[in-house]
C-alpha atoms as a PDB file:
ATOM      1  CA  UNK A   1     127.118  46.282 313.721  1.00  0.00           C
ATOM      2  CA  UNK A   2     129.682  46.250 311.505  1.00  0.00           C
ATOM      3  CA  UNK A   3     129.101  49.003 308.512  1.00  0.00           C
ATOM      4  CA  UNK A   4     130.234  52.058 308.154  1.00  0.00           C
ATOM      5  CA  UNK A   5     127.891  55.036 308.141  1.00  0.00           C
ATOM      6  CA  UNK A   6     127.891  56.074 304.403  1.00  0.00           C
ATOM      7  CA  UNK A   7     127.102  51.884 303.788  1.00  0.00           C
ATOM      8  CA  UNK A   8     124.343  52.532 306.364  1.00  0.00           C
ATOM      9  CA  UNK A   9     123.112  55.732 304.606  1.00  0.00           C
ATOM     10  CA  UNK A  10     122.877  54.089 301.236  1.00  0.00           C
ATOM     11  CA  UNK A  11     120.776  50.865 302.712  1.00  0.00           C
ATOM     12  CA  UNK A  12     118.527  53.540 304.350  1.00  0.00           C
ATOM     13  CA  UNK A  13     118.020  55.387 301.514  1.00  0.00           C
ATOM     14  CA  UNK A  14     117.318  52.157 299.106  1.00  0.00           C
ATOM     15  CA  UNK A  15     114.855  51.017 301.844  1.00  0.00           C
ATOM     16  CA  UNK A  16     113.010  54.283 301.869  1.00  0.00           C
ATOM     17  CA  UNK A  17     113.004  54.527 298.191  1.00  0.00           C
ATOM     18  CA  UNK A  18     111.124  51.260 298.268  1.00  0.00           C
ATOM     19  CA  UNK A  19     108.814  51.475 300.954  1.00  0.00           C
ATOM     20  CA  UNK A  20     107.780  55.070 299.328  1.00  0.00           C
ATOM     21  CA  UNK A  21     107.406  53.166 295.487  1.00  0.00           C
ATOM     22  CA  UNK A  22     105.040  50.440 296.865  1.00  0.00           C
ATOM     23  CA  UNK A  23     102.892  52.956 298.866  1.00  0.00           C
ATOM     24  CA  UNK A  24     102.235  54.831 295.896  1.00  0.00           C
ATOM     25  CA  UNK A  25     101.705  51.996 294.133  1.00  0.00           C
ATOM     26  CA  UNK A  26     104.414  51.535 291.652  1.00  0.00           C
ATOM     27  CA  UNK A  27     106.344  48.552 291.399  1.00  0.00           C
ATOM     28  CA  UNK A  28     109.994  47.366 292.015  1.00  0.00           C
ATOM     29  CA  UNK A  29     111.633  46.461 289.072  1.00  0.00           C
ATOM     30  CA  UNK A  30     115.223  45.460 290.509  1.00  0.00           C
ATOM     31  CA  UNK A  31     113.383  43.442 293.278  1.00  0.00           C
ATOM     32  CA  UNK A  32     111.692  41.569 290.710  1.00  0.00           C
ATOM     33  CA  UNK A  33     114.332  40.576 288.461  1.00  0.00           C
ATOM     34  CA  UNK A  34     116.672  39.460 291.753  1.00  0.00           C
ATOM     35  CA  UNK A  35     113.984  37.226 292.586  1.00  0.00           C
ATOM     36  CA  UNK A  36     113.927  35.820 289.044  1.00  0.00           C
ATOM     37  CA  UNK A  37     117.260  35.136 288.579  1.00  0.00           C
ATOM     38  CA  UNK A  38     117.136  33.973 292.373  1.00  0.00           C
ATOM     39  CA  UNK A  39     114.478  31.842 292.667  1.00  0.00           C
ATOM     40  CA  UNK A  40     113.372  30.794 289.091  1.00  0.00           C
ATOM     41  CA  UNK A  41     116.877  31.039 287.301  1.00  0.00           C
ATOM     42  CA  UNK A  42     115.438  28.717 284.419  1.00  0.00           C
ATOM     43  CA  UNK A  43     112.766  31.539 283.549  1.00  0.00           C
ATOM     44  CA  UNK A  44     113.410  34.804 281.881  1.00  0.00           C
ATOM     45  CA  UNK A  45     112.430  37.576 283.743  1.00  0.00           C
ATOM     46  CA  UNK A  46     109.599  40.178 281.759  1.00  0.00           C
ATOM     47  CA  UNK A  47     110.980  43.328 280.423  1.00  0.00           C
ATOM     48  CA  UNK A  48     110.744  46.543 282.696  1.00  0.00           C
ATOM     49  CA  UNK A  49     107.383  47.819 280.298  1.00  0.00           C
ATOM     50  CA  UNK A  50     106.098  44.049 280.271  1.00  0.00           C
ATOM     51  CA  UNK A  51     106.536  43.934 284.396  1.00  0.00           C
ATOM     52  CA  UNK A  52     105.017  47.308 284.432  1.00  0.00           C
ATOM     53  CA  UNK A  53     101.923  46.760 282.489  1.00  0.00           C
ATOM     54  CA  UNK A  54     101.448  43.211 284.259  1.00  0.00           C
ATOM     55  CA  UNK A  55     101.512  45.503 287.695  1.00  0.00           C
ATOM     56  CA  UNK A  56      99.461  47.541 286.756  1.00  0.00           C
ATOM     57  CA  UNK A  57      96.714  45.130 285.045  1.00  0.00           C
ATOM     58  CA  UNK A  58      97.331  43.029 288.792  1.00  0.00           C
ATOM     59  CA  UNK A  59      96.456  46.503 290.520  1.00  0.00           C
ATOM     60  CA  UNK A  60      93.652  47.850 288.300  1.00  0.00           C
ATOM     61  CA  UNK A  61      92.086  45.278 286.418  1.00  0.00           C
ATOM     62  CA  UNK A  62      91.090  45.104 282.824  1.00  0.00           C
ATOM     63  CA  UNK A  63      86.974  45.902 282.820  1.00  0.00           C
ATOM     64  CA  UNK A  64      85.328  48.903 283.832  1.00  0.00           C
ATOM     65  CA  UNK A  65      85.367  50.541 286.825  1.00  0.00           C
ATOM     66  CA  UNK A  66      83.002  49.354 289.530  1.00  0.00           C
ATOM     67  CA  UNK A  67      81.136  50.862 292.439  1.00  0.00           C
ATOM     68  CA  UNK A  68      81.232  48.226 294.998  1.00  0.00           C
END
C-alpha cells in the first residue's frame, strides 16, 4: 500500500462521513454529481435543493402516510 497515513486518514474519514449520511438517510450530493458528469456527461446534473427534494420525494413519497 502505497499512501501515506494523513492520505489514509482523509479517505477514512470521507468513507465514514458517507456511510454515516446514507444511514441516516440523507443523500450524497458530490457522489451524485461525479456520477453525472461521469457517466451521463451530456446531462446536467440537478441542483443540490432539486437533488435533495427528488431524495427525499424517492424516500418518502408524495401521499399520505400509510399503515401497512
Amino acid at each position: 500500500m502505497n499512501t501515506s497515513l494523513p492520505e489514509a486518514g482523509r479517505y477514512l474519514a470521507r468513507t465514514l462521513t458517507q456511510t454515516l449520511r446514507l444511514m441516516v438517510g440523507v443523500p450524497d450530493y458530490d457522489t451524485y454529481v461525479s456520477h453525472m458528469r461521469t457517466t451521463h456527461p451530456e446531462q446536467e446534473p440537478m441542483s443540490y435543493e432539486a437533488f435533495f427534494r427528488e431524495r427525499q420525494q424517492a424516500r418518502y413519497g408524495g401521499g399520505a402516510g400509510r399503515c401497512c
